[in-house]
PDB file of N, CA and C in Angstrom:
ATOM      1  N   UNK A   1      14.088  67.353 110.389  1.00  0.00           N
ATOM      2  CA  UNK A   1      13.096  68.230 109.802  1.00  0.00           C
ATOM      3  C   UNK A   1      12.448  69.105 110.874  1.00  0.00           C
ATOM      4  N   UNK A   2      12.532  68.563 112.244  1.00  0.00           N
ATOM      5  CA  UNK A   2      11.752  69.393 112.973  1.00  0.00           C
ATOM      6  C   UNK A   2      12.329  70.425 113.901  1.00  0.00           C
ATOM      7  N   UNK A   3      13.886  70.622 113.588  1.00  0.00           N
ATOM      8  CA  UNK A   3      14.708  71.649 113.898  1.00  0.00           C
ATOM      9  C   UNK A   3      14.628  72.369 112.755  1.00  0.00           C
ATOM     10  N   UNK A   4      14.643  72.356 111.512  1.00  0.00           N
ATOM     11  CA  UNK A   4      13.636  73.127 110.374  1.00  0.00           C
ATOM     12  C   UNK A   4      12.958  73.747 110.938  1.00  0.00           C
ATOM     13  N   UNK A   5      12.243  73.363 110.846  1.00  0.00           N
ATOM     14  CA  UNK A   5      10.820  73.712 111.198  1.00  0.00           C
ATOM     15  C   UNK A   5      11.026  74.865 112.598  1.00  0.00           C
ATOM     16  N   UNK A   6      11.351  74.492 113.791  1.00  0.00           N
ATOM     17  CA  UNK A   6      11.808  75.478 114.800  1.00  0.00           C
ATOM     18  C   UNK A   6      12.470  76.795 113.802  1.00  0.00           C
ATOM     19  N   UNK A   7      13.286  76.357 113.414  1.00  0.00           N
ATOM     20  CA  UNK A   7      14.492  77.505 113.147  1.00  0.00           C
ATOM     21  C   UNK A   7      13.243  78.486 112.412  1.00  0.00           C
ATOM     22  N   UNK A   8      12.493  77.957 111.591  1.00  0.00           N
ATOM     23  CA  UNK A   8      11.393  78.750 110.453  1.00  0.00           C
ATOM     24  C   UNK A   8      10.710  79.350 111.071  1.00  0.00           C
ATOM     25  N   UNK A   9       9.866  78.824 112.174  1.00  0.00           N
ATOM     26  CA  UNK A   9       8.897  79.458 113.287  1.00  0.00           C
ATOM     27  C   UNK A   9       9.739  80.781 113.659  1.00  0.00           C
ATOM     28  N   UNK A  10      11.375  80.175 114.648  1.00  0.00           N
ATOM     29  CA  UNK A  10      11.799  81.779 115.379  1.00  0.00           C
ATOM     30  C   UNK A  10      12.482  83.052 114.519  1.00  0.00           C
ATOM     31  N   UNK A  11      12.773  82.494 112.984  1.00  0.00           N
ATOM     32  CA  UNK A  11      12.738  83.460 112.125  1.00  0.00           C
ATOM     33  C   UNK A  11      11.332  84.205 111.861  1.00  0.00           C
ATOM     34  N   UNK A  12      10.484  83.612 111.880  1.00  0.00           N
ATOM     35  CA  UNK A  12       9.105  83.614 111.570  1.00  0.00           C
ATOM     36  C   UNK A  12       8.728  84.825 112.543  1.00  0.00           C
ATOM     37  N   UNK A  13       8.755  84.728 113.958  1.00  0.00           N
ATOM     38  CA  UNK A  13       8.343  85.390 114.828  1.00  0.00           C
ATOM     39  C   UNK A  13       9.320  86.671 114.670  1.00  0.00           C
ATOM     40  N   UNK A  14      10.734  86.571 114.570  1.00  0.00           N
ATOM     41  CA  UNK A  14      11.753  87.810 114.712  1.00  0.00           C
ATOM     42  C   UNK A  14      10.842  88.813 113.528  1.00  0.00           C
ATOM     43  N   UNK A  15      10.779  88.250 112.522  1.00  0.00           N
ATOM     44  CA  UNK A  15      10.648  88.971 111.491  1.00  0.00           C
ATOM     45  C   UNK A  15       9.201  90.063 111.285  1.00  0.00           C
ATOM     46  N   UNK A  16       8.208  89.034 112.521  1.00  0.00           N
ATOM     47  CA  UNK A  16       7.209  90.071 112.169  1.00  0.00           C
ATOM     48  C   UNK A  16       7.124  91.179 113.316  1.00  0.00           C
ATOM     49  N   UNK A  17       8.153  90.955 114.475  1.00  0.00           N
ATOM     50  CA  UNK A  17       8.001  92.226 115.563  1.00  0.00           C
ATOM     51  C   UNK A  17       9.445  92.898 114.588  1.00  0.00           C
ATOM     52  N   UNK A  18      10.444  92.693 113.808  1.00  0.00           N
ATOM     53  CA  UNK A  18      10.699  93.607 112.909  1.00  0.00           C
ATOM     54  C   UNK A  18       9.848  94.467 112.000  1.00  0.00           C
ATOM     55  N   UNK A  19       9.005  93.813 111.275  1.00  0.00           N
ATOM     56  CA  UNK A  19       7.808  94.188 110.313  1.00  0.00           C
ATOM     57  C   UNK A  19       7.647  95.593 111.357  1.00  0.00           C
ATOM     58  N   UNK A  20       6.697  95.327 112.727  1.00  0.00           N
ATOM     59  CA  UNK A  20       5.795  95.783 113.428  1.00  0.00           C
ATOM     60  C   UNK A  20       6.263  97.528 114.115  1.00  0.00           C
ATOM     61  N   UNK A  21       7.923  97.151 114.145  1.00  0.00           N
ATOM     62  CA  UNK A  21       8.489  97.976 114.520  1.00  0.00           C
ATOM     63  C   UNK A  21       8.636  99.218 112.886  1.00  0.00           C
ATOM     64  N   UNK A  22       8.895  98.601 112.476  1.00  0.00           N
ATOM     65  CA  UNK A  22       9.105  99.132 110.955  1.00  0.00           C
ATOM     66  C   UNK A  22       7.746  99.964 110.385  1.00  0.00           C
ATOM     67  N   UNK A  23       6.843  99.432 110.674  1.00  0.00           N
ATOM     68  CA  UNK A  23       5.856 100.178 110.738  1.00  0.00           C
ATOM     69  C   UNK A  23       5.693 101.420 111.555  1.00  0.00           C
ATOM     70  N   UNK A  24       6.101 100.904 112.480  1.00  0.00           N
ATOM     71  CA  UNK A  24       5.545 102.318 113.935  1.00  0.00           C
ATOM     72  C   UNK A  24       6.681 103.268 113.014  1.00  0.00           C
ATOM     73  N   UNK A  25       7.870 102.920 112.928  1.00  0.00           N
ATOM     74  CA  UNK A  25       8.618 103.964 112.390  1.00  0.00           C
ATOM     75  C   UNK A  25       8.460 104.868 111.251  1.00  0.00           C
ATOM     76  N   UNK A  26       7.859 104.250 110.290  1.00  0.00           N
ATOM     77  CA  UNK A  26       7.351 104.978 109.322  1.00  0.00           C
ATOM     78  C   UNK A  26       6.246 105.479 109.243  1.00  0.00           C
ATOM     79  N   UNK A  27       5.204 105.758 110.476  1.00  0.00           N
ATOM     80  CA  UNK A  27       4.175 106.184 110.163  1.00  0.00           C
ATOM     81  C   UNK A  27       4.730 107.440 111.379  1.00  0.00           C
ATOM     82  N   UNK A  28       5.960 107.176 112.136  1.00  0.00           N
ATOM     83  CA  UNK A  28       6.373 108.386 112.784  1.00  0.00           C
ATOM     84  C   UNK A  28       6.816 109.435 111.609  1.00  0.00           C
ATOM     85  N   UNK A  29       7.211 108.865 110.463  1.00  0.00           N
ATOM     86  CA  UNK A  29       8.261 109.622 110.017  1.00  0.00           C
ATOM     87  C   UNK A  29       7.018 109.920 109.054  1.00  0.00           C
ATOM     88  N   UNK A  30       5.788 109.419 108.309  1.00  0.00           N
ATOM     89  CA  UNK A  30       4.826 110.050 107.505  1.00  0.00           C
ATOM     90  C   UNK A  30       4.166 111.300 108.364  1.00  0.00           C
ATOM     91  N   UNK A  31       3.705 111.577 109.976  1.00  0.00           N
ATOM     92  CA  UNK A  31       3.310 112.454 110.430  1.00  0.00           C
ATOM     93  C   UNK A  31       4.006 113.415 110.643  1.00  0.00           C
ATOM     94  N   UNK A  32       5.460 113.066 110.329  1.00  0.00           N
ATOM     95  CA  UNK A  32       6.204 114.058 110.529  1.00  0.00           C
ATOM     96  C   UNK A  32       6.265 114.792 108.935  1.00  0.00           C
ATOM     97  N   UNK A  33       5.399 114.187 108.151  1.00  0.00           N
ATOM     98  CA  UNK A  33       6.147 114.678 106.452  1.00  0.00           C
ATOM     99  C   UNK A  33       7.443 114.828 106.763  1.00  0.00           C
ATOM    100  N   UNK A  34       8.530 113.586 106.914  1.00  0.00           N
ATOM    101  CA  UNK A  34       9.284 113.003 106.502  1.00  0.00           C
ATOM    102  C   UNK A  34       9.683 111.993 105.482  1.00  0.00           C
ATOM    103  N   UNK A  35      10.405 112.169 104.701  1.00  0.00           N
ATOM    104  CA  UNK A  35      10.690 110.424 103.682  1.00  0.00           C
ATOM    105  C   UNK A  35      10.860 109.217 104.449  1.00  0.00           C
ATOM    106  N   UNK A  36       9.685 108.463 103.500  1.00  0.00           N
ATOM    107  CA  UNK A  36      10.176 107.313 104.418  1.00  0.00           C
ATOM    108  C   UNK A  36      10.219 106.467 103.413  1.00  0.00           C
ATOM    109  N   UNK A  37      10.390 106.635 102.309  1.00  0.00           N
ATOM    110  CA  UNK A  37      11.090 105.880 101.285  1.00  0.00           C
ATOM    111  C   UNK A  37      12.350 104.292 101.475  1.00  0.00           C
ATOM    112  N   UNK A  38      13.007 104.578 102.588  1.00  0.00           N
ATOM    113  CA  UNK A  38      14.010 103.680 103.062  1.00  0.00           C
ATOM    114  C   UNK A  38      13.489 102.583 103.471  1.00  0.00           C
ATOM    115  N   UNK A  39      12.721 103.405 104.755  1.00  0.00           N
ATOM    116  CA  UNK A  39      12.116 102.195 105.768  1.00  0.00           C
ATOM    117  C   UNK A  39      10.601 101.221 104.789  1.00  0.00           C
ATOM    118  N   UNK A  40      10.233 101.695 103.888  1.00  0.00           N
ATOM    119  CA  UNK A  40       9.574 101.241 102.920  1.00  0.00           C
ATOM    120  C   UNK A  40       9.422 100.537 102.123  1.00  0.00           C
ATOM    121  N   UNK A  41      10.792 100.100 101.845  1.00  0.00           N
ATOM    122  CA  UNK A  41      11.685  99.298 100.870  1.00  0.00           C
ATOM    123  C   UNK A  41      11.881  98.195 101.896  1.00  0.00           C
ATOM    124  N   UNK A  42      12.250  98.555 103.295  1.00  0.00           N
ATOM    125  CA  UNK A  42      13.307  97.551 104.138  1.00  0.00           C
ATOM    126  C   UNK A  42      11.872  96.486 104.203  1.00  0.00           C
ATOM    127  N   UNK A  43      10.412  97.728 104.605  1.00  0.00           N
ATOM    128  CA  UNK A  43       9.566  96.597 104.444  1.00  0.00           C
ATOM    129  C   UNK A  43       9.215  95.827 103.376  1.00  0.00           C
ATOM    130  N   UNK A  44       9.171  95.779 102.035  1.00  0.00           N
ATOM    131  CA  UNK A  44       9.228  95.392 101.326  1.00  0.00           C
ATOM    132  C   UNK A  44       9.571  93.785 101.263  1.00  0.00           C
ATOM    133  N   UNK A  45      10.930  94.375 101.384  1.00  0.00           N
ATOM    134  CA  UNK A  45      12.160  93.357 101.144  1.00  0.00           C
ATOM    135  C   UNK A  45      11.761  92.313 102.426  1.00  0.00           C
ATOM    136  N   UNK A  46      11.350  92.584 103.708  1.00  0.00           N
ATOM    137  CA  UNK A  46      10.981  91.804 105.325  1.00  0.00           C
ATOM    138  C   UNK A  46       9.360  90.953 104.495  1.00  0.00           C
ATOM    139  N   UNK A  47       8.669  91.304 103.967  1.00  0.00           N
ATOM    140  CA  UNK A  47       7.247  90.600 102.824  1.00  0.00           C
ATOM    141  C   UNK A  47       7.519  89.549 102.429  1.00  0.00           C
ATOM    142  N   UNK A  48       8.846  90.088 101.282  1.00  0.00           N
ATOM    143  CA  UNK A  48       9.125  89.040 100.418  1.00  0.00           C
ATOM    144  C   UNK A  48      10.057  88.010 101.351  1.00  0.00           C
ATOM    145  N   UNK A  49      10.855  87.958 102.388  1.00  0.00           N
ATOM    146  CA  UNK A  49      11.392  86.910 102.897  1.00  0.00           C
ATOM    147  C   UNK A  49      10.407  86.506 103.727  1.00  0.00           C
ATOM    148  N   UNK A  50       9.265  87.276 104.494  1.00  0.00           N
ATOM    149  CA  UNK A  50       8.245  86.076 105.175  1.00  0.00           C
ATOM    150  C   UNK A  50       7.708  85.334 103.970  1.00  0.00           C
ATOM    151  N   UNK A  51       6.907  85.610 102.999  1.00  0.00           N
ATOM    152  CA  UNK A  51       6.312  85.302 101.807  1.00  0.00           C
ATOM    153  C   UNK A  51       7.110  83.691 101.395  1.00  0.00           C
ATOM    154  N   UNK A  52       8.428  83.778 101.578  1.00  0.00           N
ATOM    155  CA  UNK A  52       8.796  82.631 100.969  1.00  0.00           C
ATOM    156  C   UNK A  52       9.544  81.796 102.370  1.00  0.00           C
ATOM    157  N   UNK A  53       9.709  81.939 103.819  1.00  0.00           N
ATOM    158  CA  UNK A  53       9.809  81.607 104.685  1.00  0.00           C
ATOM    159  C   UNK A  53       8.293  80.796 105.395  1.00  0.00           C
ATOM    160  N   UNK A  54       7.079  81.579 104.619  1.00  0.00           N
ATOM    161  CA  UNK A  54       5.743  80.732 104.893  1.00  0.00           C
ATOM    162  C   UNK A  54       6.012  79.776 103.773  1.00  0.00           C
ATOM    163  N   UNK A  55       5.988  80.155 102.706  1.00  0.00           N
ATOM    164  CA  UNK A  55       6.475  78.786 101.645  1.00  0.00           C
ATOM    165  C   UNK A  55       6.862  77.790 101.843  1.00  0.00           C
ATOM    166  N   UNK A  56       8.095  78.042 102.520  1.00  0.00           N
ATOM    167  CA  UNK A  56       8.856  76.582 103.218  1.00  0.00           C
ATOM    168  C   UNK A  56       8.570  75.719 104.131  1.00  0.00           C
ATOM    169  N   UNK A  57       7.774  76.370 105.157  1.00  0.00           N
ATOM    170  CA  UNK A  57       7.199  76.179 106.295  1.00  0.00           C
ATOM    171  C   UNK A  57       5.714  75.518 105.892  1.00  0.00           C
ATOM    172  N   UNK A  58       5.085  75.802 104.888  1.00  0.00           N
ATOM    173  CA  UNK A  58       3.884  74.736 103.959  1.00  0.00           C
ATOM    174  C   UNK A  58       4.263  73.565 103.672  1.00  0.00           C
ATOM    175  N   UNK A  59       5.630  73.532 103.129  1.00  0.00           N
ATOM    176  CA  UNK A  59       6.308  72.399 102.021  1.00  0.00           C
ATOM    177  C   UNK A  59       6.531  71.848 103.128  1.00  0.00           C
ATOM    178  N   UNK A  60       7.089  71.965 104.153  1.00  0.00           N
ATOM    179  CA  UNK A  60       7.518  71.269 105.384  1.00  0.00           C
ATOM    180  C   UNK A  60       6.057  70.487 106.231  1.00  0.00           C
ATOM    181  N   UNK A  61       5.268  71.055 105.754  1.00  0.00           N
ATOM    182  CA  UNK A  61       3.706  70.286 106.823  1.00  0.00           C
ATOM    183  C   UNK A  61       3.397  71.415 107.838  1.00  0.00           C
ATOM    184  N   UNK A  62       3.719  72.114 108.456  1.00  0.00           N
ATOM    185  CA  UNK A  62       3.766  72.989 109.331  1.00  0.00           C
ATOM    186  C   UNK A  62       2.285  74.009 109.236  1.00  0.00           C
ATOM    187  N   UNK A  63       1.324  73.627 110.080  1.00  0.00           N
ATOM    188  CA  UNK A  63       0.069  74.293 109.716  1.00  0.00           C
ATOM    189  C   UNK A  63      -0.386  75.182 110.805  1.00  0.00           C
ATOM    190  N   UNK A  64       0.508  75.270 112.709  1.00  0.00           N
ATOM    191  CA  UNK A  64       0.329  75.691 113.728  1.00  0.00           C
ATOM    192  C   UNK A  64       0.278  77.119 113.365  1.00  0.00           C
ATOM    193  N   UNK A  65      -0.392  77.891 113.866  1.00  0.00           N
ATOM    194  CA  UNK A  65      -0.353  79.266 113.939  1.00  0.00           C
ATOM    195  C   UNK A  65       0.369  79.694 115.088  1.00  0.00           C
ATOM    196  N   UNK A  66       1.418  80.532 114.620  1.00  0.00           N
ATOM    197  CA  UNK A  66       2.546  81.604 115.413  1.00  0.00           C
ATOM    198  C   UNK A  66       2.047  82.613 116.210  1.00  0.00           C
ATOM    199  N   UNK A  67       2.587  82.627 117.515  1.00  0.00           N
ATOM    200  CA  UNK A  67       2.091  83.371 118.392  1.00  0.00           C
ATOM    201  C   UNK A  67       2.763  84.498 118.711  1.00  0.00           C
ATOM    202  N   UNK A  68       2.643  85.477 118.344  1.00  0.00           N
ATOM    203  CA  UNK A  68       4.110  86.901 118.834  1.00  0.00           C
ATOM    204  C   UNK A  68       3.226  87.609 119.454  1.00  0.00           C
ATOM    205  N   UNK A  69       4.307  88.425 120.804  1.00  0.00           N
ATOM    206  CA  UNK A  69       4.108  88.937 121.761  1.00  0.00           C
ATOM    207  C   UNK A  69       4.896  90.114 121.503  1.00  0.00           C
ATOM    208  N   UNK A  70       4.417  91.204 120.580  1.00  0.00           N
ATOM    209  CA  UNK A  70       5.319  92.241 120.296  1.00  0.00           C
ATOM    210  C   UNK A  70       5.265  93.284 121.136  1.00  0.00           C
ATOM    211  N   UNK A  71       6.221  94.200 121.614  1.00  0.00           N
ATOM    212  CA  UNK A  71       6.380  95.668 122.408  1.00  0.00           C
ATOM    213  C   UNK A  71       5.471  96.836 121.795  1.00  0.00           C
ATOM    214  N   UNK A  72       5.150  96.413 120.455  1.00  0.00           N
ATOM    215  CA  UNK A  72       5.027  97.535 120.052  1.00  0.00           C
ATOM    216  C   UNK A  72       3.122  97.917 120.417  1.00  0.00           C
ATOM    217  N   UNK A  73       2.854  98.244 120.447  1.00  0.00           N
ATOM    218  CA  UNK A  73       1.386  99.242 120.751  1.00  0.00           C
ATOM    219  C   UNK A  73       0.321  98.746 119.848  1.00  0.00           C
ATOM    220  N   UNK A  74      -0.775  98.382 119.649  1.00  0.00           N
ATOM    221  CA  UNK A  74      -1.143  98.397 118.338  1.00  0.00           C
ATOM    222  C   UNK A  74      -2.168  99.939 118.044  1.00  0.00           C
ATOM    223  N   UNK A  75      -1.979  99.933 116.870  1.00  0.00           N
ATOM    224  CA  UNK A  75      -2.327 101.783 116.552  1.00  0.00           C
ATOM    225  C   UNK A  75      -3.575 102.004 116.867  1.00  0.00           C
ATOM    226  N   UNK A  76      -4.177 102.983 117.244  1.00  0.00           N
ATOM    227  CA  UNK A  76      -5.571 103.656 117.736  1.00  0.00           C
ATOM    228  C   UNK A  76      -5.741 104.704 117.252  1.00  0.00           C
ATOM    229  N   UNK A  77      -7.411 104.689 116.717  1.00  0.00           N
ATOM    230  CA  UNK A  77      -7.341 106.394 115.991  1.00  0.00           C
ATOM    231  C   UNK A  77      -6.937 107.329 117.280  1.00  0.00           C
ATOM    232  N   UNK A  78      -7.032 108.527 116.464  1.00  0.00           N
ATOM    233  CA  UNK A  78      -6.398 109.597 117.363  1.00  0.00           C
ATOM    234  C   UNK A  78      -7.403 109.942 118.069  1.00  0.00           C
ATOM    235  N   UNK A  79      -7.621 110.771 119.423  1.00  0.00           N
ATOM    236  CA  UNK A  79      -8.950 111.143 119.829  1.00  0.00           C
ATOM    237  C   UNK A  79      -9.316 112.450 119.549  1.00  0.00           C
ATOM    238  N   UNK A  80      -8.130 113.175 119.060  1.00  0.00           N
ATOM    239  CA  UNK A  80      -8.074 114.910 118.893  1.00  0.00           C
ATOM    240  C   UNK A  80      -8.050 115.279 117.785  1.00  0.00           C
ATOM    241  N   UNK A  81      -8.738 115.730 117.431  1.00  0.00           N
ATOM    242  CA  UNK A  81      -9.173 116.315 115.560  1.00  0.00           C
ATOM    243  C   UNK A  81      -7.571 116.446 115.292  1.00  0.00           C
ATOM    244  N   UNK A  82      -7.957 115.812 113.839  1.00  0.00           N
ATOM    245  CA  UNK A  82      -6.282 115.617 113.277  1.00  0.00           C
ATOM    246  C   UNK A  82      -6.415 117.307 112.175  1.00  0.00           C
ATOM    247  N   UNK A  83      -5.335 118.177 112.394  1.00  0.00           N
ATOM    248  CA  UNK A  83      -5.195 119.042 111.372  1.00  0.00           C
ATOM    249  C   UNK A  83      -3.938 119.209 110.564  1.00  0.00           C
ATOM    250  N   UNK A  84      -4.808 119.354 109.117  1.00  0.00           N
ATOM    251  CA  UNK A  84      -3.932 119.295 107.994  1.00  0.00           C
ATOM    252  C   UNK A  84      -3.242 120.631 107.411  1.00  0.00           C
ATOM    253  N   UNK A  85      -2.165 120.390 107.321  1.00  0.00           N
ATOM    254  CA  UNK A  85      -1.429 121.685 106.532  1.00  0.00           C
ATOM    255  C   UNK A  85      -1.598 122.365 105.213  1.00  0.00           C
ATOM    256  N   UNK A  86      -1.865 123.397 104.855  1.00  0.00           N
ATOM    257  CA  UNK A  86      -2.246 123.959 103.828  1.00  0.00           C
ATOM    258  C   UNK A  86      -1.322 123.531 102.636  1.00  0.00           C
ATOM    259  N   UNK A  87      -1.140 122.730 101.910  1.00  0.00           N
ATOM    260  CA  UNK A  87      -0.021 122.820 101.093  1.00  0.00           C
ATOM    261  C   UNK A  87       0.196 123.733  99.899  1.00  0.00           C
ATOM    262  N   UNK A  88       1.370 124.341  99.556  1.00  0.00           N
ATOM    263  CA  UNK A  88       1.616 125.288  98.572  1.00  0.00           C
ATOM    264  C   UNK A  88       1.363 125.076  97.209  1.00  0.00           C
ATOM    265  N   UNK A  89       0.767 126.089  96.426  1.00  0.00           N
ATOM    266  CA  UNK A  89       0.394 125.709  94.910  1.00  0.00           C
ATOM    267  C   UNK A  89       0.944 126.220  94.297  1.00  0.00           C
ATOM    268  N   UNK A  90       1.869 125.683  93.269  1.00  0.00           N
ATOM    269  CA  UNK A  90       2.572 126.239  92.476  1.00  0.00           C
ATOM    270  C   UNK A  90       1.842 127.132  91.317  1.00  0.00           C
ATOM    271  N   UNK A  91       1.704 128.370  90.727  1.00  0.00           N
ATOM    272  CA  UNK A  91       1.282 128.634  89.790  1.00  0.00           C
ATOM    273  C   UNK A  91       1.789 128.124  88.347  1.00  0.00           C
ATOM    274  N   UNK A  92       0.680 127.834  87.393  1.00  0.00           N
ATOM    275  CA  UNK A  92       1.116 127.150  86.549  1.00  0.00           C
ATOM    276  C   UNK A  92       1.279 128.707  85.313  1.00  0.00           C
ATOM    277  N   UNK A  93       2.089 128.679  84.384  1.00  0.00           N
ATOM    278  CA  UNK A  93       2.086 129.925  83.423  1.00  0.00           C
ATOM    279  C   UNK A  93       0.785 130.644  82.690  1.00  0.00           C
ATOM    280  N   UNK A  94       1.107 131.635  83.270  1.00  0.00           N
ATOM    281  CA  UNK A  94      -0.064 132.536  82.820  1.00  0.00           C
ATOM    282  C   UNK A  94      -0.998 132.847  83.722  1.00  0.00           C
ATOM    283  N   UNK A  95      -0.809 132.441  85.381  1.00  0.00           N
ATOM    284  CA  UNK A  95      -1.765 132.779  86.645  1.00  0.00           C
ATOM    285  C   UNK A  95      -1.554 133.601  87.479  1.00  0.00           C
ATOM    286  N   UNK A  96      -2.059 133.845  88.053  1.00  0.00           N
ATOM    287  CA  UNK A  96      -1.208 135.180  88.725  1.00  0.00           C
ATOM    288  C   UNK A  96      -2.308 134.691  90.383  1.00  0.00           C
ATOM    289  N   UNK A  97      -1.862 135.207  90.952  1.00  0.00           N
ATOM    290  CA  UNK A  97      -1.772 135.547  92.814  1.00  0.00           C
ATOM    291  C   UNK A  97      -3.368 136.041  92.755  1.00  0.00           C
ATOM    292  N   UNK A  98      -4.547 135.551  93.565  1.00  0.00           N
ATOM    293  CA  UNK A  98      -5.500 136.271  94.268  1.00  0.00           C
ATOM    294  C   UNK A  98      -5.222 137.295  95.539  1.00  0.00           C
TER     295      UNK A  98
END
């Protein structure tokens, strides 16, 4: 049971500097007004297997809190006035142009 238990932890840990990375990527690709529809889903889907990988890891007794040491940055507001793009308005029938 307690090679279980290991194996659950280093899935445990892979999965959330995946999460972490998955994030940075999609918030590259939201400032870019890019789709990030893909990477969105992938997180999704990375939720629902921690979600039921903590499950198991309950049923098992396992109450230690996981320690990850991820690469990734953690996010900071920006320090430089953020500016937004004008977005285009479609006229709806019957409007015409100022």
């Amino acid at each position: 049971m307690d090679n279980r238990i290991n194996e659950i932890r280093r899935q445990i840990r892979a999965l959330r500097v995946s999460m972490l990375e998955a994030e940075a990527i999609m918030r590259q690709q939201i400032n870019r007004d890019e789709d990030c529809a893909f990477v969105a889903g992938d997180l999704l889907k990375m939720r629902l297997v921690m979600s039921r990988l903590l499950e198991e890891r309950g049923t098992l007794g396992d109450r230690e809190p996981i320690i990850v040491h991820a690469s990734v940055a953690p996010r900071r507001r920006a320090a430089t006035p953020i500016f937004l793009r004008v977005a285009k308005r479609e006229l709806a029938a019957g409007e015409t142009r100022a």
